[in-house]
PDB file of N, CA and C in Angstrom:
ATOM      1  N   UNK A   1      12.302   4.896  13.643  1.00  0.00           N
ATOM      2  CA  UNK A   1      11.521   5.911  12.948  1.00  0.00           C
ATOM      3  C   UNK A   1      10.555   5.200  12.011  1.00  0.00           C
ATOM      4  N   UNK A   2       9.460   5.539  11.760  1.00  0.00           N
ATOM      5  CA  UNK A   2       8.221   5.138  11.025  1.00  0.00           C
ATOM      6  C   UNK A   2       7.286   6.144  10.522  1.00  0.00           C
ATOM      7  N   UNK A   3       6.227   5.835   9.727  1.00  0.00           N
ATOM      8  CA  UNK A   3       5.426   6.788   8.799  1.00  0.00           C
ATOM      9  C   UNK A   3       4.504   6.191   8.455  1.00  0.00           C
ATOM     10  N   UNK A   4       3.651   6.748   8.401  1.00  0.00           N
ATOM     11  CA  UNK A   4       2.009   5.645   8.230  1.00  0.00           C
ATOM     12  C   UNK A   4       1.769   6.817   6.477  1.00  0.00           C
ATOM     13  N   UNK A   5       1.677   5.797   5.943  1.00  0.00           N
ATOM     14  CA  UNK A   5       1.169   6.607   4.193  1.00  0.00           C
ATOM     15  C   UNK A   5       0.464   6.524   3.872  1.00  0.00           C
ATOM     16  N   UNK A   6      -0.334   7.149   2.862  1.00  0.00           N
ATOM     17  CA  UNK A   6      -1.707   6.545   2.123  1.00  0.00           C
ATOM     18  C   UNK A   6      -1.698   6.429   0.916  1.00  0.00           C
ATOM     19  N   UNK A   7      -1.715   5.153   0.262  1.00  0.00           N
ATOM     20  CA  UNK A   7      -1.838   5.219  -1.194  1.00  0.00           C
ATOM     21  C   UNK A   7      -2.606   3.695  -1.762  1.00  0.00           C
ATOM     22  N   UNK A   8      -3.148   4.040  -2.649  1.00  0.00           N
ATOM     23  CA  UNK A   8      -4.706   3.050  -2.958  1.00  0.00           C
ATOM     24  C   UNK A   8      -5.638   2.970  -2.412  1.00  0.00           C
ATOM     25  N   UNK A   9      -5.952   4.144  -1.320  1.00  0.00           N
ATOM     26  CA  UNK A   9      -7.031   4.154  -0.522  1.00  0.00           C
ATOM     27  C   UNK A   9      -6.918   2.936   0.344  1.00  0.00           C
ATOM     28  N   UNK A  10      -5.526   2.901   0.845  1.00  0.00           N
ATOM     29  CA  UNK A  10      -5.438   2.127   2.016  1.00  0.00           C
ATOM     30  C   UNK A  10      -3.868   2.999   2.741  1.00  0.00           C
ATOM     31  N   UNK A  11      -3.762   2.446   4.194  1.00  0.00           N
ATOM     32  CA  UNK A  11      -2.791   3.348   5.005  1.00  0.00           C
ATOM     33  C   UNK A  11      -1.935   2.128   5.379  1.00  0.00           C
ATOM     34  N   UNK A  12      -0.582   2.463   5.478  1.00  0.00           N
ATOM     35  CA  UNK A  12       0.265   1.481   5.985  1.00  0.00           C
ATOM     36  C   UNK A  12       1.169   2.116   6.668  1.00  0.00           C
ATOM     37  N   UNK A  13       2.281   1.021   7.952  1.00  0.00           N
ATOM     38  CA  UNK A  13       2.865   2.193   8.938  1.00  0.00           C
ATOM     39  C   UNK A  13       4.052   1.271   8.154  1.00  0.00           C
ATOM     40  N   UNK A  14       5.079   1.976   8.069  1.00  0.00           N
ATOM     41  CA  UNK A  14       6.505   1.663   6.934  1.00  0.00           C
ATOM     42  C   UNK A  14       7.322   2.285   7.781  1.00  0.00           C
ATOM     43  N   UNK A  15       8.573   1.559   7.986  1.00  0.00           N
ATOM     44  CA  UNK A  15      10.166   2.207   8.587  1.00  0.00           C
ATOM     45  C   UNK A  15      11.115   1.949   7.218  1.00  0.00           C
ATOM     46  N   UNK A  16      12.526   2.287   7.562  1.00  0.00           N
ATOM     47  CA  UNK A  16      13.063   1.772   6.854  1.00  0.00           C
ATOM     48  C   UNK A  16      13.680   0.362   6.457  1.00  0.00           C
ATOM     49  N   UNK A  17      13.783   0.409   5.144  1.00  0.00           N
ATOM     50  CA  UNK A  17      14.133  -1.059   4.609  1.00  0.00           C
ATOM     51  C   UNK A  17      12.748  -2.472   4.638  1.00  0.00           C
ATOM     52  N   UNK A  18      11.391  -1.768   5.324  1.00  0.00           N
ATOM     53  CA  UNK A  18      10.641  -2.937   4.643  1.00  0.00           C
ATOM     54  C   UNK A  18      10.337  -2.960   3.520  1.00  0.00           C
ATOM     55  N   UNK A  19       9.619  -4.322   3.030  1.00  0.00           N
ATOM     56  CA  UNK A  19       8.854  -4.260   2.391  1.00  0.00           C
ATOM     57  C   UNK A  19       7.368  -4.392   2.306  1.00  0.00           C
ATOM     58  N   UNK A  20       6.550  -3.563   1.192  1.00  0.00           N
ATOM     59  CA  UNK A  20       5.039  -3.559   1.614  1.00  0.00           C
ATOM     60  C   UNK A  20       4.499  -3.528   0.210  1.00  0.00           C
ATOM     61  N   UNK A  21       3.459  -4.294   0.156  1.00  0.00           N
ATOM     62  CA  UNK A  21       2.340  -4.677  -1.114  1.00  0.00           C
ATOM     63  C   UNK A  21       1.838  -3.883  -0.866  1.00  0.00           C
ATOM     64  N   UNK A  22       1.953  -2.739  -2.238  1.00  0.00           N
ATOM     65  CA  UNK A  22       0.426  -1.981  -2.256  1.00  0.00           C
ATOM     66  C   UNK A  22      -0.187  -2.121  -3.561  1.00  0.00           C
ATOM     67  N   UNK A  23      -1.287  -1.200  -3.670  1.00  0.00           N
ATOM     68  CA  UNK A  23      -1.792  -1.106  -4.947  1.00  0.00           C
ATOM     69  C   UNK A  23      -0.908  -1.313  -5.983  1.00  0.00           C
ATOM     70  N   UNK A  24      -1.688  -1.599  -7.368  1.00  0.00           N
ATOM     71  CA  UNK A  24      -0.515  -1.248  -8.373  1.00  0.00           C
ATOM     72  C   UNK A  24      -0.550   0.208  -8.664  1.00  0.00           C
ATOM     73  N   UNK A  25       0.634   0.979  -9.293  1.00  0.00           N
ATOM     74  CA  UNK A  25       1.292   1.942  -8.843  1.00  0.00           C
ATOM     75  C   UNK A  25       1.241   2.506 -10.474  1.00  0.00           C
ATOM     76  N   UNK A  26       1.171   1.606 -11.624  1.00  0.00           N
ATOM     77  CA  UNK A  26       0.956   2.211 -12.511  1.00  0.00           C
ATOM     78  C   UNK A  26       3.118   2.055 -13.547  1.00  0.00           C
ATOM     79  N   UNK A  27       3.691   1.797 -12.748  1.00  0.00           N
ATOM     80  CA  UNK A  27       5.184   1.704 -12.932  1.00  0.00           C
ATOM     81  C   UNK A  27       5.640   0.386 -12.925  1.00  0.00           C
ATOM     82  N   UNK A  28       6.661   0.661 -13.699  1.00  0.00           N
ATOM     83  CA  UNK A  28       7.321  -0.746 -13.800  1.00  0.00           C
ATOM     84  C   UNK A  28       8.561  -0.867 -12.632  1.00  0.00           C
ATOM     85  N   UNK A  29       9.187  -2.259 -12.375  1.00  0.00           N
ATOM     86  CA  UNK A  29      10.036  -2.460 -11.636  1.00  0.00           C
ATOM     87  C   UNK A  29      11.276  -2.265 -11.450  1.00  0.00           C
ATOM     88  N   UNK A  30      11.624  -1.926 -10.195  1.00  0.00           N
ATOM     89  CA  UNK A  30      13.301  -1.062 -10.630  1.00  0.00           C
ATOM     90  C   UNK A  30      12.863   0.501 -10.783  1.00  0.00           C
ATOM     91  N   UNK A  31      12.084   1.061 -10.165  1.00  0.00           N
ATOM     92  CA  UNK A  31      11.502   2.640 -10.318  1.00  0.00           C
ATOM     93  C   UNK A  31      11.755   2.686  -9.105  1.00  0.00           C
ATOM     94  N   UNK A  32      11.845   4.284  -8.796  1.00  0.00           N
ATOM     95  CA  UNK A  32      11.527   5.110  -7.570  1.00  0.00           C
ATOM     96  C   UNK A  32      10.175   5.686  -7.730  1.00  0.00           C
ATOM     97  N   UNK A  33       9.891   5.633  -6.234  1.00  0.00           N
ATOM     98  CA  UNK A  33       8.296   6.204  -6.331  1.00  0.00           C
ATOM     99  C   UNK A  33       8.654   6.888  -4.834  1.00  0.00           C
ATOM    100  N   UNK A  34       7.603   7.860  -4.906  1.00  0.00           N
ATOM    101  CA  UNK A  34       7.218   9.046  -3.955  1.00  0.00           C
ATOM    102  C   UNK A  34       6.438   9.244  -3.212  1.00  0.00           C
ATOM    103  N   UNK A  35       5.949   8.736  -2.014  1.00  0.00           N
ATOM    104  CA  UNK A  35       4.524   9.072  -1.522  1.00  0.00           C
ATOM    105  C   UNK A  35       4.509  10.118  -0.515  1.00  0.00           C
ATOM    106  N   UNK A  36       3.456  11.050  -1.612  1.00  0.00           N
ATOM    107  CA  UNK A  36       3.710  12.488  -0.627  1.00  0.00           C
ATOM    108  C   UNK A  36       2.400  12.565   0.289  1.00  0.00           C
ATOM    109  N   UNK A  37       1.631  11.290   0.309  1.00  0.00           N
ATOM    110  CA  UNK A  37       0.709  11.709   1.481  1.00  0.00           C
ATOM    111  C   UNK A  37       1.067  10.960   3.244  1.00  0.00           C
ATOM    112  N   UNK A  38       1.837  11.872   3.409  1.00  0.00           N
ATOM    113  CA  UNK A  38       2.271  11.071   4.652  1.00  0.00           C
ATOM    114  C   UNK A  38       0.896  11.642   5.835  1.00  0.00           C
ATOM    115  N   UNK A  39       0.390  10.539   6.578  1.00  0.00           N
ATOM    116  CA  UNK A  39      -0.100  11.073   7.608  1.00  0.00           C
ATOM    117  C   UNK A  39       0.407  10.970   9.124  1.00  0.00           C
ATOM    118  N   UNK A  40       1.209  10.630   9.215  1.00  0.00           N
ATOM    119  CA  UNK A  40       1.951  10.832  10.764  1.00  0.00           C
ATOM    120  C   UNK A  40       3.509  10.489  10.463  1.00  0.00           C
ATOM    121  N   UNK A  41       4.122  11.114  11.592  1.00  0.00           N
ATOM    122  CA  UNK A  41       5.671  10.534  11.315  1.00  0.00           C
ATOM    123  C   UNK A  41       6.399  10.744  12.935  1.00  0.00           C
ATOM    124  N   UNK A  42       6.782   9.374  13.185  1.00  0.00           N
ATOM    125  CA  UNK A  42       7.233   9.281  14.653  1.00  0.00           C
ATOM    126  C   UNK A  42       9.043   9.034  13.922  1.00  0.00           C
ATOM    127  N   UNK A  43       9.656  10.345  15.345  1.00  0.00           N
ATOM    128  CA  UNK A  43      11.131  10.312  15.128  1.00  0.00           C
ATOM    129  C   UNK A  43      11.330  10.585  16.401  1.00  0.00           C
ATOM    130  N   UNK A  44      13.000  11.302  16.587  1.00  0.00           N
ATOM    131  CA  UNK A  44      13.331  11.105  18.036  1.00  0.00           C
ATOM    132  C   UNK A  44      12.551  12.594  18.978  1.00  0.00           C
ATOM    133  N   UNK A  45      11.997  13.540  17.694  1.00  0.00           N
ATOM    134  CA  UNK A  45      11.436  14.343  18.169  1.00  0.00           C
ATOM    135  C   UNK A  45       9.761  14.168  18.908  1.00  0.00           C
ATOM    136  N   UNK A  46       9.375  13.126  18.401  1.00  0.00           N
ATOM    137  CA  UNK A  46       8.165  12.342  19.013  1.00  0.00           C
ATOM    138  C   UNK A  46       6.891  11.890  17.845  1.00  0.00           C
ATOM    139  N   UNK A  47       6.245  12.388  18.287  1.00  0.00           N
ATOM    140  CA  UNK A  47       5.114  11.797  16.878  1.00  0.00           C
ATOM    141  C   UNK A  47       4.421  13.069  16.287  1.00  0.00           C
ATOM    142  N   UNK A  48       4.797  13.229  15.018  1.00  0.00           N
ATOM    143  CA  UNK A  48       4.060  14.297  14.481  1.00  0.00           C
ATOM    144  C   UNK A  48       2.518  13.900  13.405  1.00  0.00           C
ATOM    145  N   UNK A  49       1.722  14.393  13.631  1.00  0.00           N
ATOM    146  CA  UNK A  49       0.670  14.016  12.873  1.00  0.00           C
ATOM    147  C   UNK A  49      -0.175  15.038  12.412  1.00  0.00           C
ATOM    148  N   UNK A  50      -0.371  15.239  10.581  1.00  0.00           N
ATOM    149  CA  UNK A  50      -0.755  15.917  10.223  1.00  0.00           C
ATOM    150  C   UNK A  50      -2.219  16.275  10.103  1.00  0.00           C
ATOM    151  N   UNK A  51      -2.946  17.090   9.953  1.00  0.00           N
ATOM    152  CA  UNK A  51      -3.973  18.037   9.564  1.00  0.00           C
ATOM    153  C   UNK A  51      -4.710  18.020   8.002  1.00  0.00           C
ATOM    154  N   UNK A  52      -4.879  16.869   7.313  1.00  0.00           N
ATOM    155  CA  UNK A  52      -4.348  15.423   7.427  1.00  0.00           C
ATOM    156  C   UNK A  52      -3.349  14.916   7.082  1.00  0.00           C
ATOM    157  N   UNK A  53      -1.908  15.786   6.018  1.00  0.00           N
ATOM    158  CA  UNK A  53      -1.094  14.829   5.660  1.00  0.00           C
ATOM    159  C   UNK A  53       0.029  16.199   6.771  1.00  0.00           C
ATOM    160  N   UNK A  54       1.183  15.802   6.953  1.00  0.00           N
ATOM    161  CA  UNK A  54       2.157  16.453   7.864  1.00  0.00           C
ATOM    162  C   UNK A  54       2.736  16.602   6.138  1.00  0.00           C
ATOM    163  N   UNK A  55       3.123  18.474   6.788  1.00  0.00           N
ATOM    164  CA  UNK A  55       3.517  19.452   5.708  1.00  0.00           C
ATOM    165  C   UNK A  55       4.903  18.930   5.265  1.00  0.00           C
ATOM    166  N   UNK A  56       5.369  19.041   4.024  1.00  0.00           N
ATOM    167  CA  UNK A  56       7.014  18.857   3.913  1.00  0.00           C
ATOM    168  C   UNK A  56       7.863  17.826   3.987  1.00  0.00           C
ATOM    169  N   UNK A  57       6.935  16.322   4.826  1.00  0.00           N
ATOM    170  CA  UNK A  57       7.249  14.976   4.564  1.00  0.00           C
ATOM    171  C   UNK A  57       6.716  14.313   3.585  1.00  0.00           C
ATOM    172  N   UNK A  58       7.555  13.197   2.907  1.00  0.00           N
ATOM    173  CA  UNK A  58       7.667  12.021   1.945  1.00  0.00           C
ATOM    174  C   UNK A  58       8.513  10.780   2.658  1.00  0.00           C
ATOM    175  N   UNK A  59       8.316  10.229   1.561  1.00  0.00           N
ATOM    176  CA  UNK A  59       8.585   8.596   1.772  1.00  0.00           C
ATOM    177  C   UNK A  59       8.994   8.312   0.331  1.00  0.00           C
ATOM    178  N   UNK A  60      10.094   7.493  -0.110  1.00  0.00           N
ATOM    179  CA  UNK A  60      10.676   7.308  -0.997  1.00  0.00           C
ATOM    180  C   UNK A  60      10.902   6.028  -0.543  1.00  0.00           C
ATOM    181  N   UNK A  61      10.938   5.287  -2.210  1.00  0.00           N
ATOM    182  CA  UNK A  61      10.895   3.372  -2.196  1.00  0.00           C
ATOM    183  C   UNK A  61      11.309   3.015  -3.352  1.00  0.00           C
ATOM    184  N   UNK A  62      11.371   2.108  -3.507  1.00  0.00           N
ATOM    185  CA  UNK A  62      12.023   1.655  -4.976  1.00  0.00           C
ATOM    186  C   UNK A  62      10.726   0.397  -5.112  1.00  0.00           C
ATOM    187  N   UNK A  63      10.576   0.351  -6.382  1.00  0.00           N
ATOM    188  CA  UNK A  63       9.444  -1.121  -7.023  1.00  0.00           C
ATOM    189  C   UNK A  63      10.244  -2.099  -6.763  1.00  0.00           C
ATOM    190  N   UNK A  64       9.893  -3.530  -6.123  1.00  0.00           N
ATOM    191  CA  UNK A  64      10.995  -3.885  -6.094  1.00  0.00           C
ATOM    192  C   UNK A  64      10.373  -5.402  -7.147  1.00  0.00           C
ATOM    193  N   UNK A  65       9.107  -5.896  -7.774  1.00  0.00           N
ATOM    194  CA  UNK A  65       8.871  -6.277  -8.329  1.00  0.00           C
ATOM    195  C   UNK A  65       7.170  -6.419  -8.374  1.00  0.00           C
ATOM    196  N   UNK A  66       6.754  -6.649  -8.981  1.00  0.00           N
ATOM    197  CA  UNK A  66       5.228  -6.421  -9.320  1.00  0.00           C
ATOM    198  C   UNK A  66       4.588  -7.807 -10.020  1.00  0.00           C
ATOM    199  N   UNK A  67       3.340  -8.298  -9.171  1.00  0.00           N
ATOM    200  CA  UNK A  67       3.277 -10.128  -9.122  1.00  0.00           C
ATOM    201  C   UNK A  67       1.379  -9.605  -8.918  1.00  0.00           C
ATOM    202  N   UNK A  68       0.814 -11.107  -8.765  1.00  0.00           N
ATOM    203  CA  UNK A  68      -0.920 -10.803  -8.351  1.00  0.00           C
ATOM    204  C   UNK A  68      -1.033 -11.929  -6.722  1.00  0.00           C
ATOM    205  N   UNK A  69      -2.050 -11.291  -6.337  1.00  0.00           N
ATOM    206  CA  UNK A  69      -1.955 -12.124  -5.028  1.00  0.00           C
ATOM    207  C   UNK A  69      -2.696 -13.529  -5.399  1.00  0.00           C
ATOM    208  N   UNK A  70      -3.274 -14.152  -4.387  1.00  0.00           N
ATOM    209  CA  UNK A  70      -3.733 -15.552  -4.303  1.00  0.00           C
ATOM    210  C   UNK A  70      -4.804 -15.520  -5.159  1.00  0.00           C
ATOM    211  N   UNK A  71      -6.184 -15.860  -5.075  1.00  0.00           N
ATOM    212  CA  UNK A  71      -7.320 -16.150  -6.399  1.00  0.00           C
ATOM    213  C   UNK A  71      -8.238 -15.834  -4.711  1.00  0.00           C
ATOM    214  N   UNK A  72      -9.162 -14.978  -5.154  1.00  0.00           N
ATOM    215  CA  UNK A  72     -10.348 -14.536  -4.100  1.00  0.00           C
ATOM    216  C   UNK A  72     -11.731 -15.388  -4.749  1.00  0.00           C
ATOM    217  N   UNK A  73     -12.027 -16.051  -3.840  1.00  0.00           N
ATOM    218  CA  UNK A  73     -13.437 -17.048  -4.552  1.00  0.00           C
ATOM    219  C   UNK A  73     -14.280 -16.001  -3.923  1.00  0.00           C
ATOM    220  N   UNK A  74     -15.630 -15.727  -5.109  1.00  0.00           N
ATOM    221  CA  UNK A  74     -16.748 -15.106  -4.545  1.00  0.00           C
ATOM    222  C   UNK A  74     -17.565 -16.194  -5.238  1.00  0.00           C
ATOM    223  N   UNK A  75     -18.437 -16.713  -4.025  1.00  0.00           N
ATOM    224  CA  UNK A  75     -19.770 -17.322  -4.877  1.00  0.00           C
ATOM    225  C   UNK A  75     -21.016 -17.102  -4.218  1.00  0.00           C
ATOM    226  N   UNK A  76     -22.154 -17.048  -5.025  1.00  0.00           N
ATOM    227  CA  UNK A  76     -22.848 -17.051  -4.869  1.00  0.00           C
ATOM    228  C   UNK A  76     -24.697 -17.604  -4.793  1.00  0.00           C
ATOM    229  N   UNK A  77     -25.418 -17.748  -3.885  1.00  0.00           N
ATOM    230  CA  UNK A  77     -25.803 -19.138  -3.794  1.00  0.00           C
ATOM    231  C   UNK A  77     -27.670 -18.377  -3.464  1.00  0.00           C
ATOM    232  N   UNK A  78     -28.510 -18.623  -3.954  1.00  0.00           N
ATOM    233  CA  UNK A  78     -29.918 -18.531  -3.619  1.00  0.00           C
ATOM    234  C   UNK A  78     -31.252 -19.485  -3.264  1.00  0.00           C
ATOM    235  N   UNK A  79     -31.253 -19.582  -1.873  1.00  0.00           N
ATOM    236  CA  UNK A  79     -31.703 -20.536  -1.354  1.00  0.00           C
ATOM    237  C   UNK A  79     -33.058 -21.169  -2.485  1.00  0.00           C
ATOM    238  N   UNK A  80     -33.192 -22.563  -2.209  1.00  0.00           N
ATOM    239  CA  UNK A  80     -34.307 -23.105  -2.684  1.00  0.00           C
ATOM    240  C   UNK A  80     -34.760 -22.738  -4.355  1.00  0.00           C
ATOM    241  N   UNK A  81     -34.069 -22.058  -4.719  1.00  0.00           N
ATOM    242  CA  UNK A  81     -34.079 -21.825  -6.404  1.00  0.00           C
ATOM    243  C   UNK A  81     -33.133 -22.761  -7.117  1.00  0.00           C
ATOM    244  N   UNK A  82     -32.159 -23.174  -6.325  1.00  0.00           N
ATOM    245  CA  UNK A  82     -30.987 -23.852  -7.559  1.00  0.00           C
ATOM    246  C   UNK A  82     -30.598 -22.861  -8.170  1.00  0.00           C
ATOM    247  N   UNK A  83     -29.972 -21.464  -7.917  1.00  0.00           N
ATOM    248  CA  UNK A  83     -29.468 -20.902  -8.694  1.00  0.00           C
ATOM    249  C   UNK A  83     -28.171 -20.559  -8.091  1.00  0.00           C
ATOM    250  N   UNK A  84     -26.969 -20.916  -8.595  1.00  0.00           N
ATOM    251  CA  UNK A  84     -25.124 -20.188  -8.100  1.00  0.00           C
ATOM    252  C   UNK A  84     -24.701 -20.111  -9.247  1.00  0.00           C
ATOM    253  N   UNK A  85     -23.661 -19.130  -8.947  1.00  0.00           N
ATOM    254  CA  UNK A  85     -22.756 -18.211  -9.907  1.00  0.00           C
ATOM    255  C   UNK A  85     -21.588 -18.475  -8.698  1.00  0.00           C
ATOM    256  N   UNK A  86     -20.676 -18.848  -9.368  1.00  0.00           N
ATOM    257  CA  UNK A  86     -19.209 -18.663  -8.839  1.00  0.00           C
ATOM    258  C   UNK A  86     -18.485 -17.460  -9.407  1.00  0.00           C
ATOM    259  N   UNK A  87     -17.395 -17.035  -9.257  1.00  0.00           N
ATOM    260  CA  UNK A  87     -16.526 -16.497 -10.038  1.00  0.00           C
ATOM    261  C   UNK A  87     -15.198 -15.798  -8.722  1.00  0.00           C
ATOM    262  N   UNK A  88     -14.252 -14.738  -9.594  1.00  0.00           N
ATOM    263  CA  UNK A  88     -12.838 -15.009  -8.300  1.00  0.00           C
ATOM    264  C   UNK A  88     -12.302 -14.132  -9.221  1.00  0.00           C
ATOM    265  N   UNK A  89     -11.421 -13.331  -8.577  1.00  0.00           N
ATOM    266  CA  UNK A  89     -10.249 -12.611  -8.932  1.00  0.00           C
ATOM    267  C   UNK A  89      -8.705 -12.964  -8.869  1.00  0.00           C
ATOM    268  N   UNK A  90      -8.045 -12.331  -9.137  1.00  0.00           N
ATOM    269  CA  UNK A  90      -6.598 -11.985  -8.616  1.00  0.00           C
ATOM    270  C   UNK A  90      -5.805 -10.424  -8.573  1.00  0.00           C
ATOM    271  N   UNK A  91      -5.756 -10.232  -7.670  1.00  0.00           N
ATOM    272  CA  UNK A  91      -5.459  -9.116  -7.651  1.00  0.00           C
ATOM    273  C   UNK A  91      -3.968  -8.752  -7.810  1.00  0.00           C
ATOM    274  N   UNK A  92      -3.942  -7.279  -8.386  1.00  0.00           N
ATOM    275  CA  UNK A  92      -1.990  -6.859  -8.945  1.00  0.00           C
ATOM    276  C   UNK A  92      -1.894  -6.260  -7.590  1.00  0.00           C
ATOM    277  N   UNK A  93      -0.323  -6.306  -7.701  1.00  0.00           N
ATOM    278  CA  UNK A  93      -0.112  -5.255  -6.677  1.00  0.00           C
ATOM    279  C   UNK A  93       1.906  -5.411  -6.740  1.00  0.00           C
ATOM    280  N   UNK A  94       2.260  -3.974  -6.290  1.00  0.00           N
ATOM    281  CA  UNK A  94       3.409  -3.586  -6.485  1.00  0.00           C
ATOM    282  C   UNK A  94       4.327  -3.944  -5.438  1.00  0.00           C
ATOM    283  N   UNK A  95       5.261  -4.360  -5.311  1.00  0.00           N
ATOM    284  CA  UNK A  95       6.420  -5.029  -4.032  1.00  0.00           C
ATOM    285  C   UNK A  95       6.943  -3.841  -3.464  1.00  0.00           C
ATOM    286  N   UNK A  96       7.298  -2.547  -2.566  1.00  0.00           N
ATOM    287  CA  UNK A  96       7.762  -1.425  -2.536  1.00  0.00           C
ATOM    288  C   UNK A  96       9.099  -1.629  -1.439  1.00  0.00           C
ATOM    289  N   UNK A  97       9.790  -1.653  -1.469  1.00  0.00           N
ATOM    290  CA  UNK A  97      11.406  -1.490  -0.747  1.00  0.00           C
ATOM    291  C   UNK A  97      11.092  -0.154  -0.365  1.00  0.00           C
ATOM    292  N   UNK A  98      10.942   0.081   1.435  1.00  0.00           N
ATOM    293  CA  UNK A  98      11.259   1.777   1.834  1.00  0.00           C
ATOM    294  C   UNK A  98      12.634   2.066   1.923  1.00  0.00           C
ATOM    295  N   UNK A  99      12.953   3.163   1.188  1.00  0.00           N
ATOM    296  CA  UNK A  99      15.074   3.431   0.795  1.00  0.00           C
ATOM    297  C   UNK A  99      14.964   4.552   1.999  1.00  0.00           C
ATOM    298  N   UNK A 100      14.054   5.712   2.110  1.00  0.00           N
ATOM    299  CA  UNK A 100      14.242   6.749   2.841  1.00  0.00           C
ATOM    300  C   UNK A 100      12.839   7.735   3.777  1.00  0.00           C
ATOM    301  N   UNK A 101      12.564   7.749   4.606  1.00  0.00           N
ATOM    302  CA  UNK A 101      11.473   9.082   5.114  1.00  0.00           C
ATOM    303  C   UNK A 101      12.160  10.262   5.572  1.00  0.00           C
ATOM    304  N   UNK A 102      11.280  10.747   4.552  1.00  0.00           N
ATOM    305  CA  UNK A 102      12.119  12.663   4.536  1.00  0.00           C
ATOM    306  C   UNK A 102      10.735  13.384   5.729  1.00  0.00           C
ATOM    307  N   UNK A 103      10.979  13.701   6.774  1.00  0.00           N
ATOM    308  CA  UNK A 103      10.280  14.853   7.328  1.00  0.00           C
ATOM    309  C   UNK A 103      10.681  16.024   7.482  1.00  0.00           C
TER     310      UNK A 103
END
């Protein structure tokens, strides 16, 4: 059984017991969290997919710790001027343990 969710303006397909980096979530670690935008959900009844989210399903997870990813280099370079700007991020993001999908 699996469930494709949406949250941070990105979609992920989740069963039980993975784990998945998403956005940060706004919560600290050791929380339950809720994602009620499910958009499809395959079980033994077959694949249901909502209109856009399928009515009456969730997805429940626990935080399972909250870290930043690698360092993103952006630079930037303009021919024949001699002019660059470097600079780079790191991005947050939340560890999520799937405990249950309710359809």
């Amino acid at each position: 059984m699996y469930a494709i969710i949406k949250t941070g303006g990105k979609q992920y397909r989740v069963s039980v017991g993975d784990l998945v980096q998403v956005e940060l979530l706004g919560q600290d670690a050791d929380t339950e969290v809720t994602f009620s935008e499910v958009l499809a959900v395959s079980g033994e009844d077959g694949l249901k997919v909502g209109k856009p989210v399928v009515e009456g399903a969730s997805v429940k997870g626990t935080i399972v710790r909250i870290g930043r990813t690698d360092k993103v280099r952006i630079f930037k370079f303009r021919r024949r001027k001699h002019s660059m700007k470097s600079g780079g991020h790191r991005q947050y993001f939340a560890e999520v343990r799937i405990d249950a999908i309710n359809a």
